[in-house]
N, C-alpha and C. Protein backbone atom coordinates (compact mmCIF):
# COMPACT_ATOMS: atom_id res chain seq x y z
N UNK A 1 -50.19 42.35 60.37
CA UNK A 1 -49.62 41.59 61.48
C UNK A 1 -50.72 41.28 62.48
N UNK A 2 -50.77 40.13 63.03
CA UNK A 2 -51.64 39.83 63.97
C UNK A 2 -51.34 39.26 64.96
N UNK A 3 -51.92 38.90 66.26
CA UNK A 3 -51.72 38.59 67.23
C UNK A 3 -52.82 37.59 68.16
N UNK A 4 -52.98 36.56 68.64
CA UNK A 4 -54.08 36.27 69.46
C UNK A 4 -54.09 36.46 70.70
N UNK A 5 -54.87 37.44 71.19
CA UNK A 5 -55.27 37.14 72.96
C UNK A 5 -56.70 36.21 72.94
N UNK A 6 -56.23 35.22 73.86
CA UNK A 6 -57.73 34.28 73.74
C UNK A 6 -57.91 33.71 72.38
N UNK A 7 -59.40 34.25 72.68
CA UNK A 7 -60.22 34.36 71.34
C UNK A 7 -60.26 34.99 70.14
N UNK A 8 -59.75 36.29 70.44
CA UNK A 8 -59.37 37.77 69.88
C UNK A 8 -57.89 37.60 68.84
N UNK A 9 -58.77 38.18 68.06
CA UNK A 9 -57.18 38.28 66.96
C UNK A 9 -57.16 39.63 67.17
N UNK A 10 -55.49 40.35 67.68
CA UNK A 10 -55.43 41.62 67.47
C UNK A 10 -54.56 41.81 65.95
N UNK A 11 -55.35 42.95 65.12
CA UNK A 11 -54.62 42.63 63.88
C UNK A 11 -53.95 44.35 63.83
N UNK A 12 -53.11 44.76 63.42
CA UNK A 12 -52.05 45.87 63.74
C UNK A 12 -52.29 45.92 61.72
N UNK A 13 -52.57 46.72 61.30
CA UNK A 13 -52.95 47.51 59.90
C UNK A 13 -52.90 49.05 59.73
N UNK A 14 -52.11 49.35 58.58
CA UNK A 14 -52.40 50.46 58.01
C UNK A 14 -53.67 50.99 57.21
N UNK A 15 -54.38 51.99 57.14
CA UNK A 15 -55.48 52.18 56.39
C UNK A 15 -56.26 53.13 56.82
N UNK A 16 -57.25 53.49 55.90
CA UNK A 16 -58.00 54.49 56.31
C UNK A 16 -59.44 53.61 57.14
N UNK A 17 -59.85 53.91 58.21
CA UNK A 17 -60.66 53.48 59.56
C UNK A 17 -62.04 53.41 58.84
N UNK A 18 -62.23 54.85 58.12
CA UNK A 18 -63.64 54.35 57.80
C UNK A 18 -63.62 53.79 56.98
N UNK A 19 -62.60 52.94 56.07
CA UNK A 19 -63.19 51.82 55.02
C UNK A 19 -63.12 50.52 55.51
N UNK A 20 -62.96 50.00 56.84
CA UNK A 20 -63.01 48.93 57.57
C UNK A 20 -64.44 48.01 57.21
N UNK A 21 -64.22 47.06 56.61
CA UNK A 21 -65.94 46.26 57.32
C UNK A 21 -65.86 45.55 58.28
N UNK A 22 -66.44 46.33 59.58
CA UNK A 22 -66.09 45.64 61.20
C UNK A 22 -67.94 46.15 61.28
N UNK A 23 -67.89 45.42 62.78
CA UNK A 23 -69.07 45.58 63.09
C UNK A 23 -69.34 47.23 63.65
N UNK A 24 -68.36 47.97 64.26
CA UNK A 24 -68.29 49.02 64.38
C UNK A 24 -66.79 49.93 64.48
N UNK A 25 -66.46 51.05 64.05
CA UNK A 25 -65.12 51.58 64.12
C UNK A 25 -65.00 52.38 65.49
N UNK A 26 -64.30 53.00 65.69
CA UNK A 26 -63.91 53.68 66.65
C UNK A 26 -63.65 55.38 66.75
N UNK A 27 -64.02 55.91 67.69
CA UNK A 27 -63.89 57.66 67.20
C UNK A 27 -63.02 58.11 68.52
N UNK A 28 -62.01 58.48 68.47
CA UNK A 28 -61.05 58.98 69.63
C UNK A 28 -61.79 60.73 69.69
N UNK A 29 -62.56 60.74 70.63
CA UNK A 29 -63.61 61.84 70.55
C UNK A 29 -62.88 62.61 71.73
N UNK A 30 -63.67 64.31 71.79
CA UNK A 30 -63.27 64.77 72.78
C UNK A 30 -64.55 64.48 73.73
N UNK A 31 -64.53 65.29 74.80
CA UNK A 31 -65.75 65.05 75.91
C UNK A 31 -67.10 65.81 75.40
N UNK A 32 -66.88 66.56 74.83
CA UNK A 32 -68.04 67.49 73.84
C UNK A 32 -68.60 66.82 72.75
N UNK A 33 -67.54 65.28 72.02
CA UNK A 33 -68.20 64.87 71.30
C UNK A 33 -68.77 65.55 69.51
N UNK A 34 -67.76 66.47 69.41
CA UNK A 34 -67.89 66.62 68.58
C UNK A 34 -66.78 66.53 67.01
N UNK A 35 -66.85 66.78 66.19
CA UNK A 35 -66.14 65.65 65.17
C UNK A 35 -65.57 66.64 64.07
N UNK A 36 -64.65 67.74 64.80
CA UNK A 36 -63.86 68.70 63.85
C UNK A 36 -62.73 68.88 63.14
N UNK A 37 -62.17 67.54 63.86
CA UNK A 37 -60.48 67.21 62.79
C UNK A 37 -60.21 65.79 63.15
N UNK A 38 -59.22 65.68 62.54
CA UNK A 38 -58.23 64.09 62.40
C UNK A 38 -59.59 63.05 62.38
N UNK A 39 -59.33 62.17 62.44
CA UNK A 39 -60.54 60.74 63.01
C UNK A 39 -61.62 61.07 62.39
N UNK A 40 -62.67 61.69 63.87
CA UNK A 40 -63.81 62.28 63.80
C UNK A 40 -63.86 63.27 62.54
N UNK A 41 -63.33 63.65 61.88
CA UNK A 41 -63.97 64.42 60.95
C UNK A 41 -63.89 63.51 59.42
N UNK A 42 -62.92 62.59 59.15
CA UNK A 42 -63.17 61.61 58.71
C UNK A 42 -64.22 61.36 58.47
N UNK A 43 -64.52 60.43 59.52
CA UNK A 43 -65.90 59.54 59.77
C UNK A 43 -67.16 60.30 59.58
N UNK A 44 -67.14 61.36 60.25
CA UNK A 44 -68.06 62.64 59.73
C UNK A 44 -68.31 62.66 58.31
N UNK A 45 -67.31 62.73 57.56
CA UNK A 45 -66.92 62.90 55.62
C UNK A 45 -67.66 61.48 55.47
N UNK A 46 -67.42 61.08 55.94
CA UNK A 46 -67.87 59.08 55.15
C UNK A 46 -69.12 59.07 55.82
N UNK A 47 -69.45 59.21 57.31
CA UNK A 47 -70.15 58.47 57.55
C UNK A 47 -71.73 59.53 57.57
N UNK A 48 -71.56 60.89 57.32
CA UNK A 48 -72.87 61.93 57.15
C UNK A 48 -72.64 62.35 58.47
N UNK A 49 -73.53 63.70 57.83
CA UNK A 49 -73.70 64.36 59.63
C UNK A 49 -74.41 64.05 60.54
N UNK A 50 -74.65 62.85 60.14
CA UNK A 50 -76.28 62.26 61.52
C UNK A 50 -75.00 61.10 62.33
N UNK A 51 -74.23 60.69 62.11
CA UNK A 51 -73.17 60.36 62.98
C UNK A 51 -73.01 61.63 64.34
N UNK A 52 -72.49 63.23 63.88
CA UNK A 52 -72.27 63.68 64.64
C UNK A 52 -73.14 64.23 65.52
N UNK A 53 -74.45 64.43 64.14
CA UNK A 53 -75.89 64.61 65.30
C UNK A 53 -76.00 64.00 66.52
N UNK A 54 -75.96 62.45 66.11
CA UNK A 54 -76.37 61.42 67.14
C UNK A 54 -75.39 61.65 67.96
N UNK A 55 -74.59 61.71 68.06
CA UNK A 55 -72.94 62.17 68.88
C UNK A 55 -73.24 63.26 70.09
N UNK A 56 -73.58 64.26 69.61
CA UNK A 56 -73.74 64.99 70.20
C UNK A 56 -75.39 65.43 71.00
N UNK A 57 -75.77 64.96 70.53
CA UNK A 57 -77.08 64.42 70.92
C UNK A 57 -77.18 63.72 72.53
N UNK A 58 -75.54 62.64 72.78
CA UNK A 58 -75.68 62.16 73.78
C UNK A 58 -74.87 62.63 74.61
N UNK A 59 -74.08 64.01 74.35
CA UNK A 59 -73.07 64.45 75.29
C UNK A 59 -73.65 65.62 75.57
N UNK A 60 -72.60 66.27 76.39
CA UNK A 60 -71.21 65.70 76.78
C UNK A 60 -71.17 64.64 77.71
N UNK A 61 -70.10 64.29 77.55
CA UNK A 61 -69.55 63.14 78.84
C UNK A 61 -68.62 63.09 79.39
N UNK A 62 -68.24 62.14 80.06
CA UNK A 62 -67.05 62.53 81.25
C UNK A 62 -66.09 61.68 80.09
N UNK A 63 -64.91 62.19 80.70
CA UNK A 63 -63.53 61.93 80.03
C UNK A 63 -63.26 60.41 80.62
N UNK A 64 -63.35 59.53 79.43
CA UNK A 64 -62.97 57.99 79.41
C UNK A 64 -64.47 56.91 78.82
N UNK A 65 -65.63 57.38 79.00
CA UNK A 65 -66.43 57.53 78.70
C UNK A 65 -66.96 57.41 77.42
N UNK A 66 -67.96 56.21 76.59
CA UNK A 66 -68.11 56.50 74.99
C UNK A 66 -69.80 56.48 75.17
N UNK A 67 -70.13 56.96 73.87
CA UNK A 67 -71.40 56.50 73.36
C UNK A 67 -71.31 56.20 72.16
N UNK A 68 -72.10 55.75 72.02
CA UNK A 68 -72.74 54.79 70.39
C UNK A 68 -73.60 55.52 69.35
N UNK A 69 -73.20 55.53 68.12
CA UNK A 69 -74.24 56.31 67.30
C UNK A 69 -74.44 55.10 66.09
N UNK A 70 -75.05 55.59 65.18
CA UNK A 70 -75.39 55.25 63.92
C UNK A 70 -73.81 55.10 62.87
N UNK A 71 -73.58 53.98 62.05
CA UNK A 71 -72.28 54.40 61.13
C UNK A 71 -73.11 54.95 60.10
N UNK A 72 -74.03 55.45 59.94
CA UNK A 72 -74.50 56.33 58.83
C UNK A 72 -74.13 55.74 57.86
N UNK A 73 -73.41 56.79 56.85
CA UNK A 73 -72.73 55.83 55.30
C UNK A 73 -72.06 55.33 55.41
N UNK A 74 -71.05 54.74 56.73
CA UNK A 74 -69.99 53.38 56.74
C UNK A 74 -70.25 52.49 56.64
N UNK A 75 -69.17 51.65 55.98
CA UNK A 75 -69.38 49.65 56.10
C UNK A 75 -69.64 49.55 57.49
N UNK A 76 -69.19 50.10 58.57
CA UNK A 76 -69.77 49.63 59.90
C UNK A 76 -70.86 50.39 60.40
N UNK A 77 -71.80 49.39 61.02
CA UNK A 77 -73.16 49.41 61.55
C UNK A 77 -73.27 51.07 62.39
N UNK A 78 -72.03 50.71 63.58
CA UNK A 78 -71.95 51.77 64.88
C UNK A 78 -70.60 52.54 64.42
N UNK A 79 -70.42 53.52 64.97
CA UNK A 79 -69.89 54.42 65.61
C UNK A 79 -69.40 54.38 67.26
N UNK A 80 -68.50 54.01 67.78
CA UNK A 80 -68.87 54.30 69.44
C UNK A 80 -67.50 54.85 69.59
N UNK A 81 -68.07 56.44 70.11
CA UNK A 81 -67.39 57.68 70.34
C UNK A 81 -66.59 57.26 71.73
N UNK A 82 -65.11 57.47 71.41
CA UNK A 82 -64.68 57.20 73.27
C UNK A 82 -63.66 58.63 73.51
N UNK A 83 -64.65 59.51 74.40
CA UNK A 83 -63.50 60.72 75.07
C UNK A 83 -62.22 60.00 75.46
N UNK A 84 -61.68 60.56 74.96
CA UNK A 84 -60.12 60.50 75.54
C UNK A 84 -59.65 61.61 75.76
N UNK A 85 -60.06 62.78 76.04
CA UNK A 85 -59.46 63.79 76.10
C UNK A 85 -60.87 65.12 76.62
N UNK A 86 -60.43 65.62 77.43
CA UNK A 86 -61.52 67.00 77.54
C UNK A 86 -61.77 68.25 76.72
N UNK A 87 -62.11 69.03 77.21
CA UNK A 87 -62.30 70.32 76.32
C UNK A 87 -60.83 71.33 76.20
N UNK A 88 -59.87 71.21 77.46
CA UNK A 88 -58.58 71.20 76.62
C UNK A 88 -57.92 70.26 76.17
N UNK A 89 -58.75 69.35 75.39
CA UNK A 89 -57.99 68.33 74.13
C UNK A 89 -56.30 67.90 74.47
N UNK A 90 -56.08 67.46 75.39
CA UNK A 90 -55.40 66.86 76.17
C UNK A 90 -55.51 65.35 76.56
N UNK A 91 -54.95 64.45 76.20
CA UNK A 91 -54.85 63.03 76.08
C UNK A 91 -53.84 62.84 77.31
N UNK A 92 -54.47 61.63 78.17
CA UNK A 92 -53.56 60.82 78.85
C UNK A 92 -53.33 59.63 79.00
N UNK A 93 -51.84 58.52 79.53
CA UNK A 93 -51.91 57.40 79.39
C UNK A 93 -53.66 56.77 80.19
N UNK A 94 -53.77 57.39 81.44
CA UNK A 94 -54.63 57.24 81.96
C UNK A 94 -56.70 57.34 80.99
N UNK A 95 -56.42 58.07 80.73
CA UNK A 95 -57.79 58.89 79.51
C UNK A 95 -57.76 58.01 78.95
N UNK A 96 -56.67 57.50 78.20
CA UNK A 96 -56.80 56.31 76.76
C UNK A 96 -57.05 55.39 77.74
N UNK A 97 -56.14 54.62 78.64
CA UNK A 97 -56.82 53.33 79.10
C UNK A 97 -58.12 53.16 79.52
N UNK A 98 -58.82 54.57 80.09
CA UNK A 98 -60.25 54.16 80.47
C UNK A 98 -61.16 53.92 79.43
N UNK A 99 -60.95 55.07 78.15
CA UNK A 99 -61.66 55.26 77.47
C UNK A 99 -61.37 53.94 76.38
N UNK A 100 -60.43 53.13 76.23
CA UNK A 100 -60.22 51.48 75.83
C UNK A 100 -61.38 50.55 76.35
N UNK A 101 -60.63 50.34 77.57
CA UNK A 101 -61.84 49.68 78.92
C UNK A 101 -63.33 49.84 78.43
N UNK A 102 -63.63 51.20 78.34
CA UNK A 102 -65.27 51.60 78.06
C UNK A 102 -65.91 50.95 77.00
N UNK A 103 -64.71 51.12 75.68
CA UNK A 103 -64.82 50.44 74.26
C UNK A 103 -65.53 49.28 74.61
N UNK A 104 -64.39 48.78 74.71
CA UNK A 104 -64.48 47.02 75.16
C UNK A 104 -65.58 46.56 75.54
N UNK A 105 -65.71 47.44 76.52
CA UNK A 105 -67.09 46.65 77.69
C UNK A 105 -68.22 46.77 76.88
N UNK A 106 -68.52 48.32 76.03
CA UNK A 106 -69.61 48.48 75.43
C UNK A 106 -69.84 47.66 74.36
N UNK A 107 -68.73 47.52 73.32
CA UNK A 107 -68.75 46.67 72.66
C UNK A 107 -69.17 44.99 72.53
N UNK A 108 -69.17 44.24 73.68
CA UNK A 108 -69.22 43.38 74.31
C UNK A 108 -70.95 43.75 74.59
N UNK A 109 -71.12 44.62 75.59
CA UNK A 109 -72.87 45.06 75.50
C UNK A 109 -73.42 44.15 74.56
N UNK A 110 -73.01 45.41 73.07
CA UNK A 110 -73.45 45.40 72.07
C UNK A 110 -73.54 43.58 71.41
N UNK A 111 -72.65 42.77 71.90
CA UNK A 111 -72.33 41.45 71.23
C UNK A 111 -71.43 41.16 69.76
N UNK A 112 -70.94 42.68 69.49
CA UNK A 112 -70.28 42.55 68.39
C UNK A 112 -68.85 42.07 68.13
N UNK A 113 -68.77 41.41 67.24
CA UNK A 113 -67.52 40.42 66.75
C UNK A 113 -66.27 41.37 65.94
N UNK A 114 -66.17 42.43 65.88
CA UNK A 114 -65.05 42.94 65.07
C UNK A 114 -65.20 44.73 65.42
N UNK A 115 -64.17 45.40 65.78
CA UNK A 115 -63.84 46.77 65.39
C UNK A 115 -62.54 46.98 65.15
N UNK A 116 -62.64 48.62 64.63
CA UNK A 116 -61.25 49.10 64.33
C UNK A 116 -61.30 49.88 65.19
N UNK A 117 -60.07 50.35 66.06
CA UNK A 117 -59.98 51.36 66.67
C UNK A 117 -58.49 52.20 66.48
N UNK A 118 -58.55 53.27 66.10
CA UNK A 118 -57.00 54.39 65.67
C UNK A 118 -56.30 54.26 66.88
N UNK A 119 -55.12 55.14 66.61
CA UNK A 119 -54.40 54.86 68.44
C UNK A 119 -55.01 56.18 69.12
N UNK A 120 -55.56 56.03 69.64
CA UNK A 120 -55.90 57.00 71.14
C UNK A 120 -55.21 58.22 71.48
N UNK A 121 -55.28 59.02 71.19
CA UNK A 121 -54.78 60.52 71.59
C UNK A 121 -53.54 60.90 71.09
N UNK A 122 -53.33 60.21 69.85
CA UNK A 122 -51.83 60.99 69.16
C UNK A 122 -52.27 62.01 68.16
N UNK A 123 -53.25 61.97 67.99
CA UNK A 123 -53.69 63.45 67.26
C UNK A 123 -53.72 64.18 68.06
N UNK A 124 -54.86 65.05 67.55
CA UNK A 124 -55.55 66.00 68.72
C UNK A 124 -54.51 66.22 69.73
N UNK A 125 -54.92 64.91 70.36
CA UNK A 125 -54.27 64.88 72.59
C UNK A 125 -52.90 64.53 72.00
N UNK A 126 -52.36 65.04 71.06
CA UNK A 126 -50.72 65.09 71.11
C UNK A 126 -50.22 64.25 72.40
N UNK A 127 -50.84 63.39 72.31
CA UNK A 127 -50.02 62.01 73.06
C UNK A 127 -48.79 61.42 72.29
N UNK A 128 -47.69 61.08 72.89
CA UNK A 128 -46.74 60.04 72.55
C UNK A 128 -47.50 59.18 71.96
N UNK A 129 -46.86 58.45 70.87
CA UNK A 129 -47.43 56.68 70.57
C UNK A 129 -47.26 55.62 70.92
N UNK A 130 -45.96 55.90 72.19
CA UNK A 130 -45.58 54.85 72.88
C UNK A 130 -46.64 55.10 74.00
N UNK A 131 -46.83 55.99 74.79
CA UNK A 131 -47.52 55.91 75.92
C UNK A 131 -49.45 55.68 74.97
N UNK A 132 -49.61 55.61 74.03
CA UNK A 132 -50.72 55.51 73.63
C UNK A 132 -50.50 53.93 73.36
N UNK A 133 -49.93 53.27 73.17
CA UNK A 133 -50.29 52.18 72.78
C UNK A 133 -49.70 51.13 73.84
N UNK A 134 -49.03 51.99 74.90
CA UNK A 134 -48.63 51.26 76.34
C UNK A 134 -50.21 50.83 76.89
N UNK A 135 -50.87 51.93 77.43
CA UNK A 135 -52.11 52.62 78.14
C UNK A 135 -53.56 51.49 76.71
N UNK A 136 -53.45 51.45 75.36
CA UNK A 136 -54.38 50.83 74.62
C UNK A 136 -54.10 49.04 74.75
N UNK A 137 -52.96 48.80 74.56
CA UNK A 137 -52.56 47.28 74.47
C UNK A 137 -52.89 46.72 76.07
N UNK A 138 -52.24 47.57 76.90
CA UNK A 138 -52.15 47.14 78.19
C UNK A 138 -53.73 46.95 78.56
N UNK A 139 -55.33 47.67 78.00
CA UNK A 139 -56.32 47.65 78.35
C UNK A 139 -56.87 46.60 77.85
N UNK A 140 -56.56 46.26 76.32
CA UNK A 140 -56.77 45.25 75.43
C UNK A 140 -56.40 43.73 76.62
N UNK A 141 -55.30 43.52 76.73
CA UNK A 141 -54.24 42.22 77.65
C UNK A 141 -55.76 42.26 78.89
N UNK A 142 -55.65 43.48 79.63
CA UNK A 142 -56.85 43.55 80.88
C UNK A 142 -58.30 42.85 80.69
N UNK A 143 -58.80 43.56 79.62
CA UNK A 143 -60.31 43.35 79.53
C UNK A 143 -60.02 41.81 78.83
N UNK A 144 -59.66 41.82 77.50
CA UNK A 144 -59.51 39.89 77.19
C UNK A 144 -59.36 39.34 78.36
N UNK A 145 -58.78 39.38 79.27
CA UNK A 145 -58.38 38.32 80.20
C UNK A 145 -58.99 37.92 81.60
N UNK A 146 -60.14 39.50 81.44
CA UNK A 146 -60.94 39.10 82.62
C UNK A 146 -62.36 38.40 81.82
N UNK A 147 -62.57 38.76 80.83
CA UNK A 147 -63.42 38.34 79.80
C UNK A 147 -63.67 37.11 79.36
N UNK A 148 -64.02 36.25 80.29
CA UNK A 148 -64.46 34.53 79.64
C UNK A 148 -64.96 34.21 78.66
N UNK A 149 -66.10 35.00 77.85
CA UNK A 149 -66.29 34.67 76.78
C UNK A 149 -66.40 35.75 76.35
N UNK A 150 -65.70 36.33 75.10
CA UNK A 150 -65.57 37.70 75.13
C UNK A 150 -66.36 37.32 73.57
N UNK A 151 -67.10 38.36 73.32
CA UNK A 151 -67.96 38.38 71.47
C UNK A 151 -67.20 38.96 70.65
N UNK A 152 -66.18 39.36 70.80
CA UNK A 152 -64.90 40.47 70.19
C UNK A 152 -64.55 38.93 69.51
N UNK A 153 -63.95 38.97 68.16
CA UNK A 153 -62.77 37.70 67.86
C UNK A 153 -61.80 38.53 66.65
N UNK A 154 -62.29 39.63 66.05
CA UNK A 154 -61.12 41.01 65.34
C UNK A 154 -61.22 42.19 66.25
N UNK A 155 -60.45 42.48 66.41
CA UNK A 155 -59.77 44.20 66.90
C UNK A 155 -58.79 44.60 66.05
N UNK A 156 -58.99 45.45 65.41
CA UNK A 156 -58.13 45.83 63.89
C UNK A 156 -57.83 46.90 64.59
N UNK A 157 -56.26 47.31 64.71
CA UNK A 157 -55.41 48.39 65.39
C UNK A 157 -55.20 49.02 64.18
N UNK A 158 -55.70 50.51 63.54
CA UNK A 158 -55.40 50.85 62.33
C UNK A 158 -54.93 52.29 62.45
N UNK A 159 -53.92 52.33 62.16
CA UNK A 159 -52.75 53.20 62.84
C UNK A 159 -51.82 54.50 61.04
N UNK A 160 -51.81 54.99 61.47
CA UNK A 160 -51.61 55.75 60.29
C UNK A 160 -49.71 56.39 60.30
N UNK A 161 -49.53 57.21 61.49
CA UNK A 161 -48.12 57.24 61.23
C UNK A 161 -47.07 56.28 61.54
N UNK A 162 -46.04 56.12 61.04
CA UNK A 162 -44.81 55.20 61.00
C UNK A 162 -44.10 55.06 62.56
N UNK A 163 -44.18 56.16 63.40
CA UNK A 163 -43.64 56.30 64.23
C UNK A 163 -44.95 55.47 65.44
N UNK A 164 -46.11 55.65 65.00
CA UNK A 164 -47.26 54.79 66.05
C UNK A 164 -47.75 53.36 65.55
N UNK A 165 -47.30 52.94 64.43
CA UNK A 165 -47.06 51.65 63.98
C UNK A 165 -46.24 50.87 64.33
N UNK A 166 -45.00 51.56 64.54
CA UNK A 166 -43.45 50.91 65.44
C UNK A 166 -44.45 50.86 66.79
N UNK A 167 -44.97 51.83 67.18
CA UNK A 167 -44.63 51.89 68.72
C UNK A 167 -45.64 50.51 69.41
N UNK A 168 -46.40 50.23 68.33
CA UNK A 168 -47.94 49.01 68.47
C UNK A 168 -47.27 48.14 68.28
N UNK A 169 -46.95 47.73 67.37
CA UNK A 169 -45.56 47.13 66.63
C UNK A 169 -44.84 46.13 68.01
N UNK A 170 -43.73 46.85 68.01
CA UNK A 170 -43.09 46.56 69.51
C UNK A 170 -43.82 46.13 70.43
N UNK A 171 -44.98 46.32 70.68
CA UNK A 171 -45.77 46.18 72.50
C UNK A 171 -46.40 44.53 71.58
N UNK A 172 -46.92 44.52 70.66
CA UNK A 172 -47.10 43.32 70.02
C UNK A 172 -46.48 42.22 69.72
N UNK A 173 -45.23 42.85 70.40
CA UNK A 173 -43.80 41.50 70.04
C UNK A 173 -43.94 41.22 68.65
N UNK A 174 -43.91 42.66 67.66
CA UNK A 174 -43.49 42.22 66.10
C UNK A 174 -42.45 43.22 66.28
N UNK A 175 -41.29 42.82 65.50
CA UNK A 175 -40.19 43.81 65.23
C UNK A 175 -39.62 43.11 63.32
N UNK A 176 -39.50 44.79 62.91
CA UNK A 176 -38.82 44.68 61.64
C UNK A 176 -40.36 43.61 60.54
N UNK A 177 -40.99 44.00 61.13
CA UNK A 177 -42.48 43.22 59.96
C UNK A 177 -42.48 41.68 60.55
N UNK A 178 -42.02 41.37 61.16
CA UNK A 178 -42.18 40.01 61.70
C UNK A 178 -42.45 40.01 63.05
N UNK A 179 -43.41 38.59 63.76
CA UNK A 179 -43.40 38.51 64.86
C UNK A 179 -41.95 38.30 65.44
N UNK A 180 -41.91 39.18 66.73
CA UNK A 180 -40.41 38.70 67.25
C UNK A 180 -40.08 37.10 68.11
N UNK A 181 -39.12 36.55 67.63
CA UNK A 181 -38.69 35.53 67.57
C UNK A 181 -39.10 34.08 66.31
N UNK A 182 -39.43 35.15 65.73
CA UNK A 182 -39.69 34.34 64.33
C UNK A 182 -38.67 33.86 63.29
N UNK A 183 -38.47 32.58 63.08
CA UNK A 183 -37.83 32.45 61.82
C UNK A 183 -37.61 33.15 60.42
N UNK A 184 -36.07 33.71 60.75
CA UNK A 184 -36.24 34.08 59.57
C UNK A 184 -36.33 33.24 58.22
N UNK A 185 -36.76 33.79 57.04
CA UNK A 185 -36.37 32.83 55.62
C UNK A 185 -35.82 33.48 54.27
């Protein structure tokens, strides 16, 4: 399912993150930056341990906050780690929207045309998926729109449980696999 803001196609997909070919994926990191379950340990498995080297190499950091590493053995180039959560691994609507924002902007830095990013603190930061994808979409709508020419034109939302697929789903105005207000056939 997809969506356009602007320029930007937001595309809402099931799948595993590190088999994306984007210009870089996304790591819902803690502030320590290091890469011991869900996501991050993934990407760790695919992408080698010089991902987490480099990772940690540049932390810690403050909560909302990313850095950029190497995708090591991934189809994507980067890595860019975004805390959403501190060292008690605790996610907030607030945490995810900054640590979105940070994405964005860095990404943009960078000049790159495509990432994937998971939903933001429903692992780990046992966040809701509604307030995760209130706090991610709502940053997405922000940064596109202050963004005149934004280098982003894919953002692949790649979402794994059923219950945080609805909840992206919905804020995307798709309901039941279709955009809402779509013809049915």
């Amino acid at each position: 399912m997809k969506v356009r803001f602007g320029q930007t196609d937001i595309i809402l997909e099931r799948g595993d993150i590190t088999e994306f070919e984007v210009d870089a994926i996304v790591n819902a990191a803690s502030s320590q930056l290091s890469m011991g379950a869900g996501v991050a340990s993934a990407i760790k498995r695919k992408g080698g341990t010089i991902v987490e080297e480099d990772a940690m190499r540049q932390g810690p950091v403050e909560v909302g906050d990313v850095v950029v590493t190497t995708g090591g053995n991934l189809a994507a180039s980067y890595v860019i780690h975004a805390a959403v959560m501190g060292a008690d691994l605790r996610s907030s609507p607030d945490s995810v929207r900054r640590a979105t924002l940070s994405t964005l902007r860095r990404a943009e830095e960078l000049r790159l045309h495509s990432l994937a990013l998971p939903a933001f603190g429903t692992g780990v930061g046992r966040m809701d998926p509604k307030e995760s994808a209130e706090a991610m979409i709502g940053a997405l709508r922000t940064h596109l729109s202050e963004v005149s020419a934004s280098s982003l034109r894919r953002i692949h939302l790649v979402l794994f449980q059923d219950e945080t697929y609805q909840a992206f789903g919905t804020l995307l105005g798709f309901t039941s696999g279709r955009r809402a207000g779509s013809a049915r056939s």
